[in-house]
Structure formats: C-alpha cells, structure tokens
C-alpha atoms as a PDB file:
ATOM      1  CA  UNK A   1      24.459 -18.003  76.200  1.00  0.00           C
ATOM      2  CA  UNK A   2      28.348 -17.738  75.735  1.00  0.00           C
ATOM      3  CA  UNK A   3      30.090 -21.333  76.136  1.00  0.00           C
ATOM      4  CA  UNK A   4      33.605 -19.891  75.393  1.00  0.00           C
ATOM      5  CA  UNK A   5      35.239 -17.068  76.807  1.00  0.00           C
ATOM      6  CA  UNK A   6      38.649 -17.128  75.857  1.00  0.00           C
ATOM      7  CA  UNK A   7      37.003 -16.197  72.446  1.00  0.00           C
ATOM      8  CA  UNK A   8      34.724 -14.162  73.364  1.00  0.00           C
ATOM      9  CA  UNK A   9      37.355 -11.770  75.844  1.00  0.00           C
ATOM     10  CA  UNK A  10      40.103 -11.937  72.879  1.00  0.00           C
ATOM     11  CA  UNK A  11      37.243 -10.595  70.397  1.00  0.00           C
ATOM     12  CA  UNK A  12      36.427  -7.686  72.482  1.00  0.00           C
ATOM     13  CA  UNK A  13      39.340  -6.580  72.638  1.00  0.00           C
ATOM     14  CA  UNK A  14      40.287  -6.920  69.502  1.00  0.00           C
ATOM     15  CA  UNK A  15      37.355  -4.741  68.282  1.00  0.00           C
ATOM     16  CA  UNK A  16      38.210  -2.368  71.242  1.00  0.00           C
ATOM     17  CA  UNK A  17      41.684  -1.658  70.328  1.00  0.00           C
ATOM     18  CA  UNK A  18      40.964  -1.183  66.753  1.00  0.00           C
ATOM     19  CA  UNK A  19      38.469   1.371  67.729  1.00  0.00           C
ATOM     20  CA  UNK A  20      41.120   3.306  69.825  1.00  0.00           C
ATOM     21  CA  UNK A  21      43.502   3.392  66.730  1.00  0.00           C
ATOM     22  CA  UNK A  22      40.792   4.373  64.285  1.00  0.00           C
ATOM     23  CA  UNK A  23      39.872   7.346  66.659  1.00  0.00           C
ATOM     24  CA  UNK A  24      43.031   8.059  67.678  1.00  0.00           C
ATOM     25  CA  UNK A  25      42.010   8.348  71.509  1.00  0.00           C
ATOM     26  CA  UNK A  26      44.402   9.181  74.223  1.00  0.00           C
ATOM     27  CA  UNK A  27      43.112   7.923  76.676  1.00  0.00           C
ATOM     28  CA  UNK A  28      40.558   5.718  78.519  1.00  0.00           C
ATOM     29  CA  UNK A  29      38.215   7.425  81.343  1.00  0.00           C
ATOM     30  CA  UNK A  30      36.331   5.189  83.623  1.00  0.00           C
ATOM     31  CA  UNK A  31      33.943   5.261  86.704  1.00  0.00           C
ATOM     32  CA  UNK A  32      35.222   2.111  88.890  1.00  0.00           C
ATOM     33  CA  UNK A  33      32.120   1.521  91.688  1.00  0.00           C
ATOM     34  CA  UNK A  34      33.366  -1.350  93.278  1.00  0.00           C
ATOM     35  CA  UNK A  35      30.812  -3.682  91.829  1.00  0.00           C
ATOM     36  CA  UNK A  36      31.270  -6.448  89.000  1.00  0.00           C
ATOM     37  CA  UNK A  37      30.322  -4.602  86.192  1.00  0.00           C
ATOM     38  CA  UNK A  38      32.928  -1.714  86.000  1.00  0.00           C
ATOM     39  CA  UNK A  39      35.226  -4.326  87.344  1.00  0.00           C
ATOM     40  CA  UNK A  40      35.122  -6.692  84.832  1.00  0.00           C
ATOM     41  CA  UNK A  41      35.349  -3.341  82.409  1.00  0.00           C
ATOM     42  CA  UNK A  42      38.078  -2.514  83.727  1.00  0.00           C
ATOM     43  CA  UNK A  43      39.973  -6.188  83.613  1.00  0.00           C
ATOM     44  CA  UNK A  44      38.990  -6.016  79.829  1.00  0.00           C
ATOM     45  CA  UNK A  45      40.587  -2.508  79.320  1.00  0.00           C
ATOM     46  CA  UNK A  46      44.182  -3.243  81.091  1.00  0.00           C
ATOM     47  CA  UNK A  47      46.001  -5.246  78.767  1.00  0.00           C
ATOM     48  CA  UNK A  48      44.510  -2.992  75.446  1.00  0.00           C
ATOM     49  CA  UNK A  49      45.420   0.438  77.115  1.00  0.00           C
ATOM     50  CA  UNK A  50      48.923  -1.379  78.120  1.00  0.00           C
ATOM     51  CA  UNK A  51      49.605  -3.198  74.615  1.00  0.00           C
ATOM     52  CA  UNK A  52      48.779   0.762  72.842  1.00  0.00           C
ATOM     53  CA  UNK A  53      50.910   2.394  75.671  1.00  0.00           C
ATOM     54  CA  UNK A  54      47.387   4.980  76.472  1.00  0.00           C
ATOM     55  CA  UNK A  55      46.446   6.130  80.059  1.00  0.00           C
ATOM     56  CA  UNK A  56      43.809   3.777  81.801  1.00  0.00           C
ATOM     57  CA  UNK A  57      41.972   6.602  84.144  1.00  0.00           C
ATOM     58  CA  UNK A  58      39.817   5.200  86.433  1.00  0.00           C
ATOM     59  CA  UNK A  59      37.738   7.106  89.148  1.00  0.00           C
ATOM     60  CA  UNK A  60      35.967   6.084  92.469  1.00  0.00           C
ATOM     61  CA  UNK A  61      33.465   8.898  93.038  1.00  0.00           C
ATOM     62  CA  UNK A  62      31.565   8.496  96.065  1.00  0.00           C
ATOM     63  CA  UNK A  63      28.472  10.784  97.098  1.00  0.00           C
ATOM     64  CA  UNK A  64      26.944  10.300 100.259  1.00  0.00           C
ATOM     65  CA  UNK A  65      24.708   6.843 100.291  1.00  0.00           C
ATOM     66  CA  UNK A  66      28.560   4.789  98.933  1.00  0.00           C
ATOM     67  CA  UNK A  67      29.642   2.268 101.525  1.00  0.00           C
ATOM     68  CA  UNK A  68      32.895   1.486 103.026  1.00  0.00           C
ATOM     69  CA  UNK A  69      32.814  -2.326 101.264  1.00  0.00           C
ATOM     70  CA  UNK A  70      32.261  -0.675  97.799  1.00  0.00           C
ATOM     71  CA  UNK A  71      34.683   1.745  98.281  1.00  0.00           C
ATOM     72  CA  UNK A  72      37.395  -0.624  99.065  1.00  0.00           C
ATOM     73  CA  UNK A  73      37.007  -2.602  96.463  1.00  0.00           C
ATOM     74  CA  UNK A  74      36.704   0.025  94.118  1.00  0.00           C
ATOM     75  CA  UNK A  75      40.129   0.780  95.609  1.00  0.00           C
ATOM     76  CA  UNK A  76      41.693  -2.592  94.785  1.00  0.00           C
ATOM     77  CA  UNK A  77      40.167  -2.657  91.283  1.00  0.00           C
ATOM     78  CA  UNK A  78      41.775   1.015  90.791  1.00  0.00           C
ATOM     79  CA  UNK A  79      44.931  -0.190  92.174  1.00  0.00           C
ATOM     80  CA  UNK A  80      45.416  -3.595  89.765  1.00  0.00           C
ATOM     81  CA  UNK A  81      43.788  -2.672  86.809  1.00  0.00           C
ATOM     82  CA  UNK A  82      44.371   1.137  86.188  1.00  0.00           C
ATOM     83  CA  UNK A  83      47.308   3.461  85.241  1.00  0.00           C
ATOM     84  CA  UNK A  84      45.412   6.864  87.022  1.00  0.00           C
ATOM     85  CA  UNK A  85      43.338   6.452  89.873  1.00  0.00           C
ATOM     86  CA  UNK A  86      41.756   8.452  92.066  1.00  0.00           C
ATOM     87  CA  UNK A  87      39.136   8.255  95.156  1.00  0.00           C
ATOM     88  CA  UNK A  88      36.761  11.731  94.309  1.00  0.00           C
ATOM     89  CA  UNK A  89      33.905  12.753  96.877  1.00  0.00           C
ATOM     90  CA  UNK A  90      31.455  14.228  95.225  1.00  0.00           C
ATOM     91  CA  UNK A  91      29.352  14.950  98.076  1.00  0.00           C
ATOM     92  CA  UNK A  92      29.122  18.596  98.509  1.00  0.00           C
ATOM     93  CA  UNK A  93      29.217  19.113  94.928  1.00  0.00           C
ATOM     94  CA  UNK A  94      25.840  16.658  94.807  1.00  0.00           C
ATOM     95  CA  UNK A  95      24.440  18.897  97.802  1.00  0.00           C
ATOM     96  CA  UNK A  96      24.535  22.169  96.006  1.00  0.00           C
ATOM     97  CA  UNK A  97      23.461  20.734  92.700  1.00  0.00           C
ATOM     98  CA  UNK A  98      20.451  18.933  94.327  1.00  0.00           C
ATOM     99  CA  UNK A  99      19.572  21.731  96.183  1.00  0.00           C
ATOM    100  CA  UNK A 100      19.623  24.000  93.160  1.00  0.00           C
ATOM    101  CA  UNK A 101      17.544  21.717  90.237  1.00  0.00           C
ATOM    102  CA  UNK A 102      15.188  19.904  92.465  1.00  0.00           C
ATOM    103  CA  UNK A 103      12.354  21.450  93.057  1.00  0.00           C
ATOM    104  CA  UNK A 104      10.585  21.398  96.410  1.00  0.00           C
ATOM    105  CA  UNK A 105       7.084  20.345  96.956  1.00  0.00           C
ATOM    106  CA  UNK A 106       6.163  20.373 100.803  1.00  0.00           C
ATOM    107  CA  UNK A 107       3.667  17.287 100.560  1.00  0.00           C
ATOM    108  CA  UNK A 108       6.209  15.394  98.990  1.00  0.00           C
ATOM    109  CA  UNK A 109       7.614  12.324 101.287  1.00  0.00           C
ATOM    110  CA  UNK A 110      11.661  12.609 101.197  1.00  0.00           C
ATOM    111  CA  UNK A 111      10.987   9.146 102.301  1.00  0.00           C
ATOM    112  CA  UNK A 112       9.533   7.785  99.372  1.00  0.00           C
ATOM    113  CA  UNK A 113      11.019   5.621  96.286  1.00  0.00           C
ATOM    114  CA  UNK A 114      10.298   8.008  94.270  1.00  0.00           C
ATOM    115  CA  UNK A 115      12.396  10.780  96.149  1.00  0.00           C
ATOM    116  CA  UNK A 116      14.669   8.905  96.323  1.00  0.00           C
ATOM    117  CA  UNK A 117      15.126   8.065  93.020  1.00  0.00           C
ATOM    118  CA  UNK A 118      14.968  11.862  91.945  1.00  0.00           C
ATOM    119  CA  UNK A 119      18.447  11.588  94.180  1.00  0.00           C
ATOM    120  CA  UNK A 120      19.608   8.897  92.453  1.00  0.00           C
ATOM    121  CA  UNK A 121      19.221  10.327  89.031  1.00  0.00           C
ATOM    122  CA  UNK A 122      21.259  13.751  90.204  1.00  0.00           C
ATOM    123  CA  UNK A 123      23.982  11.293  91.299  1.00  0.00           C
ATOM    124  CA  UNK A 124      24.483   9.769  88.541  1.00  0.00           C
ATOM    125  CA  UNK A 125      24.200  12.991  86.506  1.00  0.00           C
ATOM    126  CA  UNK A 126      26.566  14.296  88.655  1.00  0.00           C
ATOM    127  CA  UNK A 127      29.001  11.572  87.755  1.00  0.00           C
ATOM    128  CA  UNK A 128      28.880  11.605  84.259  1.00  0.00           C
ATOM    129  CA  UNK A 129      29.623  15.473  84.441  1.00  0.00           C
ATOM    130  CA  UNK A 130      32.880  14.807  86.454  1.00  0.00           C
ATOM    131  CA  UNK A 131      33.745  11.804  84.107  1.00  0.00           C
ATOM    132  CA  UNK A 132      33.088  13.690  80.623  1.00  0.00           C
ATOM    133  CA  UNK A 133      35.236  16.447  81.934  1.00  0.00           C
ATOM    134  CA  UNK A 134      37.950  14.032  82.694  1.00  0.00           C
ATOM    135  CA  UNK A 135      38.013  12.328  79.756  1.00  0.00           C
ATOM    136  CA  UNK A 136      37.744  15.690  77.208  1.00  0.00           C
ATOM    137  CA  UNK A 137      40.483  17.183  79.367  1.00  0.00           C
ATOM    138  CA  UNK A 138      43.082  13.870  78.771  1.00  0.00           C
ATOM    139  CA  UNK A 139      41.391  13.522  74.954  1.00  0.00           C
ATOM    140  CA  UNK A 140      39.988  10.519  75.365  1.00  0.00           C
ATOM    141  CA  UNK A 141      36.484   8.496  75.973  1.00  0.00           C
ATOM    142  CA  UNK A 142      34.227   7.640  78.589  1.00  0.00           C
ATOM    143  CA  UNK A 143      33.832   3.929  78.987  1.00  0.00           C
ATOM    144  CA  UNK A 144      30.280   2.828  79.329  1.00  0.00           C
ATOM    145  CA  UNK A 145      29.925  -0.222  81.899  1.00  0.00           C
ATOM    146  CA  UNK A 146      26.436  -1.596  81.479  1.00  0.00           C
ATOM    147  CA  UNK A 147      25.093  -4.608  80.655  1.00  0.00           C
ATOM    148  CA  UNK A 148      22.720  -6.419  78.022  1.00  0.00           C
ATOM    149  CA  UNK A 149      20.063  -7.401  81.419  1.00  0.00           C
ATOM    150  CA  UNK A 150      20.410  -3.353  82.671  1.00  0.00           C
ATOM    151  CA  UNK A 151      19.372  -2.483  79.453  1.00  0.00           C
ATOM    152  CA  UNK A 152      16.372  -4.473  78.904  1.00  0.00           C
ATOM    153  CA  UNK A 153      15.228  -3.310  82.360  1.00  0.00           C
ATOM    154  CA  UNK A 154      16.293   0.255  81.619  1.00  0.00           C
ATOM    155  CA  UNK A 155      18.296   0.007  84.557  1.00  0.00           C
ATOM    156  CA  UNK A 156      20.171   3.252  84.470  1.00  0.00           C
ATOM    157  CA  UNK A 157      19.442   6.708  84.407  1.00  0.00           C
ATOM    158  CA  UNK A 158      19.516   8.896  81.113  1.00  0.00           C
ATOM    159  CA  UNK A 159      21.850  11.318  80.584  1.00  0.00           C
ATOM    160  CA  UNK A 160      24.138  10.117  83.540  1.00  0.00           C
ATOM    161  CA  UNK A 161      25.634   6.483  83.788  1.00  0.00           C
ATOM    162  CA  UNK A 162      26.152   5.880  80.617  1.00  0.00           C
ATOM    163  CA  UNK A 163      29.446   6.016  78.368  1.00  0.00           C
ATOM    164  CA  UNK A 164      30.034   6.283  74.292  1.00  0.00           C
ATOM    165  CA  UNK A 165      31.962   3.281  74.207  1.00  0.00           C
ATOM    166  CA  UNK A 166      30.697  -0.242  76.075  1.00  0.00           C
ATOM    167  CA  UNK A 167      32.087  -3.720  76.076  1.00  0.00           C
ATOM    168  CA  UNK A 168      29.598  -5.665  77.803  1.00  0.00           C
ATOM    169  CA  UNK A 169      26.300  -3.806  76.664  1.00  0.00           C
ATOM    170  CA  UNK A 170      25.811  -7.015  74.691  1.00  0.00           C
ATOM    171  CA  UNK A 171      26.306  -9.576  77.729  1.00  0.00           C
ATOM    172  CA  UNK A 172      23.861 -10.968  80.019  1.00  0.00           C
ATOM    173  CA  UNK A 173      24.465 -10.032  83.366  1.00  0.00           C
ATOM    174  CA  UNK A 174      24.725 -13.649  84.634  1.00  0.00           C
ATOM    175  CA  UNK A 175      27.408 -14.182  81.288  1.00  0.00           C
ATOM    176  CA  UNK A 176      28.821 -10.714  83.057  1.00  0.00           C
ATOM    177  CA  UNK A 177      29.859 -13.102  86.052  1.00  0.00           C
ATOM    178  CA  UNK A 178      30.793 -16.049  84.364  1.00  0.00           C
ATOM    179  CA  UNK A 179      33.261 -13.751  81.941  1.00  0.00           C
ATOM    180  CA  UNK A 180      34.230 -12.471  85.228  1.00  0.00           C
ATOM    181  CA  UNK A 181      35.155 -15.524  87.274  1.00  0.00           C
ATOM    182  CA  UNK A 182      37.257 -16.960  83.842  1.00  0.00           C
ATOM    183  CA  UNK A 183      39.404 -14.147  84.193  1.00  0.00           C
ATOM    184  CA  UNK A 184      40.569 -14.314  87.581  1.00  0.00           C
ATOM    185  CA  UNK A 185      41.024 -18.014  87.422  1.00  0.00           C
ATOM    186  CA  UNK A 186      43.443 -17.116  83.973  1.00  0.00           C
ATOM    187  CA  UNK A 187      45.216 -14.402  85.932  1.00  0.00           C
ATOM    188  CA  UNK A 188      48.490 -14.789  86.328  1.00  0.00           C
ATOM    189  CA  UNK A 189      48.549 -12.292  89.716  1.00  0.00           C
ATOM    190  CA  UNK A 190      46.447 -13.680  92.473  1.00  0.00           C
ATOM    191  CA  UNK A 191      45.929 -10.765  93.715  1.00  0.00           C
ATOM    192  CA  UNK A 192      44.707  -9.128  90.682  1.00  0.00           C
ATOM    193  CA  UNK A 193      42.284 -11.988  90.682  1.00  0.00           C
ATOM    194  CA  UNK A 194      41.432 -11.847  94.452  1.00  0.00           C
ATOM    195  CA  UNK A 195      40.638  -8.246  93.712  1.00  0.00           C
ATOM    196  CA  UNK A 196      37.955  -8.912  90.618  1.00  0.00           C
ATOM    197  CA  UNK A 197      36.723 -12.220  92.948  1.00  0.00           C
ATOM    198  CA  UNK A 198      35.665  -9.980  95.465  1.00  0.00           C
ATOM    199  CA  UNK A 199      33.077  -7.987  93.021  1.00  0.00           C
ATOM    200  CA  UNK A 200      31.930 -11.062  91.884  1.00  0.00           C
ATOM    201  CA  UNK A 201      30.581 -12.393  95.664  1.00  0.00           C
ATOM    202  CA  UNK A 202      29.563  -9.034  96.516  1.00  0.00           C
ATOM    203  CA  UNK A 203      25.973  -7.896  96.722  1.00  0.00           C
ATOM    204  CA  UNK A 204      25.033  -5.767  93.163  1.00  0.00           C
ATOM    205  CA  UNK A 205      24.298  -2.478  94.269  1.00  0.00           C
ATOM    206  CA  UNK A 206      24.192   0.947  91.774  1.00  0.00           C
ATOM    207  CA  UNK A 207      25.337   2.714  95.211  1.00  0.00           C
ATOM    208  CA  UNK A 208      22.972   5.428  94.947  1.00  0.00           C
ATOM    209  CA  UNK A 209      20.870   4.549  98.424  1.00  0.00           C
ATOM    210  CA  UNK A 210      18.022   3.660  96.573  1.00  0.00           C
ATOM    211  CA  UNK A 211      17.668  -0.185  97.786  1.00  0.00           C
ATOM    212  CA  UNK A 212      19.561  -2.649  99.700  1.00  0.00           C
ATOM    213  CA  UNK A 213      20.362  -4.233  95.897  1.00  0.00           C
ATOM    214  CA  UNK A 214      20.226  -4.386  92.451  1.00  0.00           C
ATOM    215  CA  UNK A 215      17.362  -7.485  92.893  1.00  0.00           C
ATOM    216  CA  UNK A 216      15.586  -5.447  95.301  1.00  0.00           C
ATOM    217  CA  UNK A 217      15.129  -2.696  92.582  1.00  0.00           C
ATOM    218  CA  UNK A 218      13.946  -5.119  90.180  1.00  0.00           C
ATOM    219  CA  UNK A 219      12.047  -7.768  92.364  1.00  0.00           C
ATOM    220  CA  UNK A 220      13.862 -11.342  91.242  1.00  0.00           C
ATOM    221  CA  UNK A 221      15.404 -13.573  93.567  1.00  0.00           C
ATOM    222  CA  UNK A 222      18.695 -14.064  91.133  1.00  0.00           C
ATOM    223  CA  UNK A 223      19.971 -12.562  88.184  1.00  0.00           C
ATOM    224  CA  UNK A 224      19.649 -15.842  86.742  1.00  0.00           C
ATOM    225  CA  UNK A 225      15.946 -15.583  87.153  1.00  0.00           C
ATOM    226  CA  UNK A 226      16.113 -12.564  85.565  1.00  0.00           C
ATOM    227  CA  UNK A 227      17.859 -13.349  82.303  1.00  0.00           C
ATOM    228  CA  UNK A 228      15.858 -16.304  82.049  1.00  0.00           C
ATOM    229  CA  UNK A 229      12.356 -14.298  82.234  1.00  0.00           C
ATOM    230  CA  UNK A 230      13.612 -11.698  79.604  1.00  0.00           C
ATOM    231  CA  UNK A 231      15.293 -14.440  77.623  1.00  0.00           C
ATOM    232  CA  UNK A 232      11.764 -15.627  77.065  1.00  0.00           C
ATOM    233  CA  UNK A 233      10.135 -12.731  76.950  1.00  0.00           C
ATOM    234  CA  UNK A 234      12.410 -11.760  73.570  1.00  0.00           C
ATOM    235  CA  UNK A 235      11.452 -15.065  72.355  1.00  0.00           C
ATOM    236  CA  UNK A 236       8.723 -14.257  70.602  1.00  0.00           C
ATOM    237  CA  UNK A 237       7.416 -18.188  69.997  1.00  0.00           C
ATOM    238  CA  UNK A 238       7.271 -18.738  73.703  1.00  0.00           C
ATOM    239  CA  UNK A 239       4.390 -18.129  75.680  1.00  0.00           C
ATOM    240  CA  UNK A 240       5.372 -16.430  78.893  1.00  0.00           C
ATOM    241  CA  UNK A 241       2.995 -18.739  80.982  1.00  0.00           C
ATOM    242  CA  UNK A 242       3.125 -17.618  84.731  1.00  0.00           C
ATOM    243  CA  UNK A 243       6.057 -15.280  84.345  1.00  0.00           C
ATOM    244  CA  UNK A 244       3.059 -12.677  82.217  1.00  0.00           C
ATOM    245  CA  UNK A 245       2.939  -9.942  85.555  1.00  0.00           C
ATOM    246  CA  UNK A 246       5.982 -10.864  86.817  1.00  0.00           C
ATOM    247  CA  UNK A 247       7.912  -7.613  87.710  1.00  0.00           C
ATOM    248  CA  UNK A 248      11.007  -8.102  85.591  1.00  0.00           C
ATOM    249  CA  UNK A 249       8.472  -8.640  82.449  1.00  0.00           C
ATOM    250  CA  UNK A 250       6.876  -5.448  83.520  1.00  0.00           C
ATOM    251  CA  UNK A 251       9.905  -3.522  84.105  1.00  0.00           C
ATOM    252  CA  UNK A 252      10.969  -4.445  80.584  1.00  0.00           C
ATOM    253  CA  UNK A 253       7.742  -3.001  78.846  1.00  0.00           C
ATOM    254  CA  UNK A 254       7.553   0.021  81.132  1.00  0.00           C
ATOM    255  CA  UNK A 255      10.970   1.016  79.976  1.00  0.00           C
ATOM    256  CA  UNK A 256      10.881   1.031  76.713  1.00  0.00           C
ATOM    257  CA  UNK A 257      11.549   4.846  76.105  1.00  0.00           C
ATOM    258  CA  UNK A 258      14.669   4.638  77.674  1.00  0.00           C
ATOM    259  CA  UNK A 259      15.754   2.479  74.828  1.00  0.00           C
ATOM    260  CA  UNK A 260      13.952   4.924  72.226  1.00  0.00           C
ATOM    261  CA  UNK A 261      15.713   7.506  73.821  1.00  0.00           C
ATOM    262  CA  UNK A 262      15.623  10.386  72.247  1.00  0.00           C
ATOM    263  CA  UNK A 263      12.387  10.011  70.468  1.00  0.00           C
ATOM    264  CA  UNK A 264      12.323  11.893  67.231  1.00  0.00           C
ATOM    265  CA  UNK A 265       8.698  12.526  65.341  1.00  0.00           C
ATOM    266  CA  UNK A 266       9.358  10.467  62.223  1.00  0.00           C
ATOM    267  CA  UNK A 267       9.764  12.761  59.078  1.00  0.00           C
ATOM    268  CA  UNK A 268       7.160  11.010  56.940  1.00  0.00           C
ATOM    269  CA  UNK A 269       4.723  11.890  59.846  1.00  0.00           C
ATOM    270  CA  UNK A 270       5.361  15.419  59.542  1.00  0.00           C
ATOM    271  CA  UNK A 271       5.550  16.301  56.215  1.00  0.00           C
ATOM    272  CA  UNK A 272       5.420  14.548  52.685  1.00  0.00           C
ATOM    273  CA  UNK A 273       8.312  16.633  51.532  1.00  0.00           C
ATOM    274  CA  UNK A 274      11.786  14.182  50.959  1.00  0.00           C
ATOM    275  CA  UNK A 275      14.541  15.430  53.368  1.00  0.00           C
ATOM    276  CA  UNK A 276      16.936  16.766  50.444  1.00  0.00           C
END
C-alpha cells in the first residue's frame, strides 16, 4: 500500500501532463458525481489543466434516482476544481432511451435487482454518450474515474462509465481516501478542502438507485475489508482460509470478462496461417 503521497500525487501528474502534450489535447472532459472518486480526479486534474492553460470541463449529470446530497457536492467540487461546469439532467433523455432499447417482458419484476440493474447500465450508457460528445466537440478526452478495487470487482458497467484516460485505475480504493484526505489537509484554500472532505465522509454510492451503497452492492462491511480480501486473493501463496465464499472473492471471479473485455478468439485457435 502507498506510504507516501506527496510522491505518488506529483508522479501522476507528471505522467498526466506529459500525456496531454504528447497528444496535443485541448481539453479535459469529466463526469463529477459528487462522490470521492471523481472528486479526488478532479483535485488531481486542476493544477495540470491550469499549469498547460487547457479547459477543465466537468459535468454533474443527474437522471432520476441522484440525490440532493450528491448533487451538492458535485456542485462544490465543480465549483473549486473546474474551469467549465455544468449541472445536466438527463432524465427525459434516459426515459426515451430506456423506453426504446429495453425490451419488455410482462413476468418480469420492475422490482427486482436485476431490473434494476438493466436501469443502471442505460444510465451510465447514457452518460458516457453525453460525455464523449462533450469532449470530441472541445477536442479533448474523457477522464476515466475508477479505481484499482472497482476493477477487480468489475464494478462498472461496459461501454458506459468508463474513460480513455484514468489516474487512479491503479489505486486501492481505501489508498483512494487516504490520497484524498492528504490533499485537503495540503490545500492551501479551506474551502477547496472542505469541499473534497465532504466526499470523503460521504456514503459511496454509483447514484444509479441500485442500492443504498457501494458496500451494499458488494456485501463488505468496509472498503478496507474489501481490499484486504482481494489483496489476498491476488496473492497467490496465501490460502484464502474463511474468506473462500465470501462475496467480494466471488464477485472478483464472476467478473472476470469484464476485464477480458472484448474477448477476441485467439488467432492460433483459428487458423495455423501467420497473420502477415
């Protein structure tokens, strides 16, 4: 786990900048949801997109199952850390689309998690439409905001919250708070700092309606539980004891062709022939 963050903050943004230069972007486009992730994305963008003199575009875009506490701080985290921000309701845009591509089934329980995640999925999908437009209009890139414990859960939904460019896909969500807590207490503007705090102490939610929380979804009692469990399930010379069934563990495996994602049939399965 990360011991130093000063290092670790001045190295991703060092390797973020230099990507901007080397791909000339304009701009920066990203989804701000009020929660820690895209909030400690968007502290980490500020002071590149400032240094290179580039737009910082950040969106709030609510449909439907958002609540007012997200929204608000989505507002403040808009407000400090962005150059371009907007509040977008995406609501009636969601309503036609979901009425449109999902297909009814009259035994089918609108009740259900599984319903519900079908909604969730056309959320997010309708999202990252909104965002990619954005960010091919102003020539620049959507940011990706997910994290190293998301992905080994496959916590997200293809094809819709994800960017092409992510700074914390490598961090553990629990490192994801600790980055985010040095931050605010190196921030020279408290209220800049009060503004990240309050994502940090708020309850982790992907605002899609599906559960109360993030640790609902995934059945742990902490986040720290849950890096712990896949810590040592990636540890290949540690037996995983009682932890074997638990529901993070079997999230993890269940997932897997999210991370495969898409699956191509190898070549040398299909034919002998050499590609060229």
């Amino acid at each position: 786990m990360i011991t130093d963050y000063k290092i670790v903050v001045a190295n991703i943004r060092s390797e973020f900048k230099a990507y901007i230069e080397n791909n000339g972007l304009k701009s920066i486009v990203c989804g701000i949801s009020g929660g820690i992730d895209s909030a400690l994305t968007a502290a980490l963008i500020k002071p590149v997109c400032d240094e290179l003199g580039i737009k910082f575009i950040g969106r709030s875009i609510t449909i439907v199952t958002n609540k007012s506490d997200e929204i608000e701080r989505a507002r403040n985290i808009g407000r400090f850390f962005t150059t371009d921000f907007e509040e977008v309701d995406l609501s009636f845009a969601f309503d036609i689309l979901s009425s449109l591509v999902m297909e009814a089934d009259e035994r089918e329980d609108k009740n259900t998690h599984h319903y519900k995640i079908r909604l969730g999925n056309v959320k997010a999908r309708t999202r990252m439409l909104y965002l990619y437009d954005l960010a091919s209009h102003h020539r620049g890139m959507v940011m990706s905001t997910d994290n190293y414990t998301e992905l080994m859960l496959g916590f997200w939904t293809l094809h819709g919250d994800v960017g092409d460019y992510g700074l914390i896909q490598n961090i553990w969500k629990t490192e994801v708070y600790a980055m985010s807590a040095y931050l605010a207490d190196n921030m020279d503007d408290e209220e800049e700092a009060n503004a990240l705090r309050s994502c940090i102490y708020a309850v982790p939610t992907d605002g899609l309606g599906i559960t109360n929380s993030d640790l609902d979804q995934i059945k742990a009692k902490s986040y720290e539980e849950v890096d712990q469990i896949l810590i040592r399930l990636l540890d290949t010379n540690k037996d995983l004891g009682e932890f074997a069934n638990h529901p993070v563990v079997l999230r993890k495996l269940a997932s897997e062709f999210k991370r495969n994602n898409p699956y191509n049939i190898p070549r040398k399965t299909i034919t002998s022939e050499p590609l060229f």
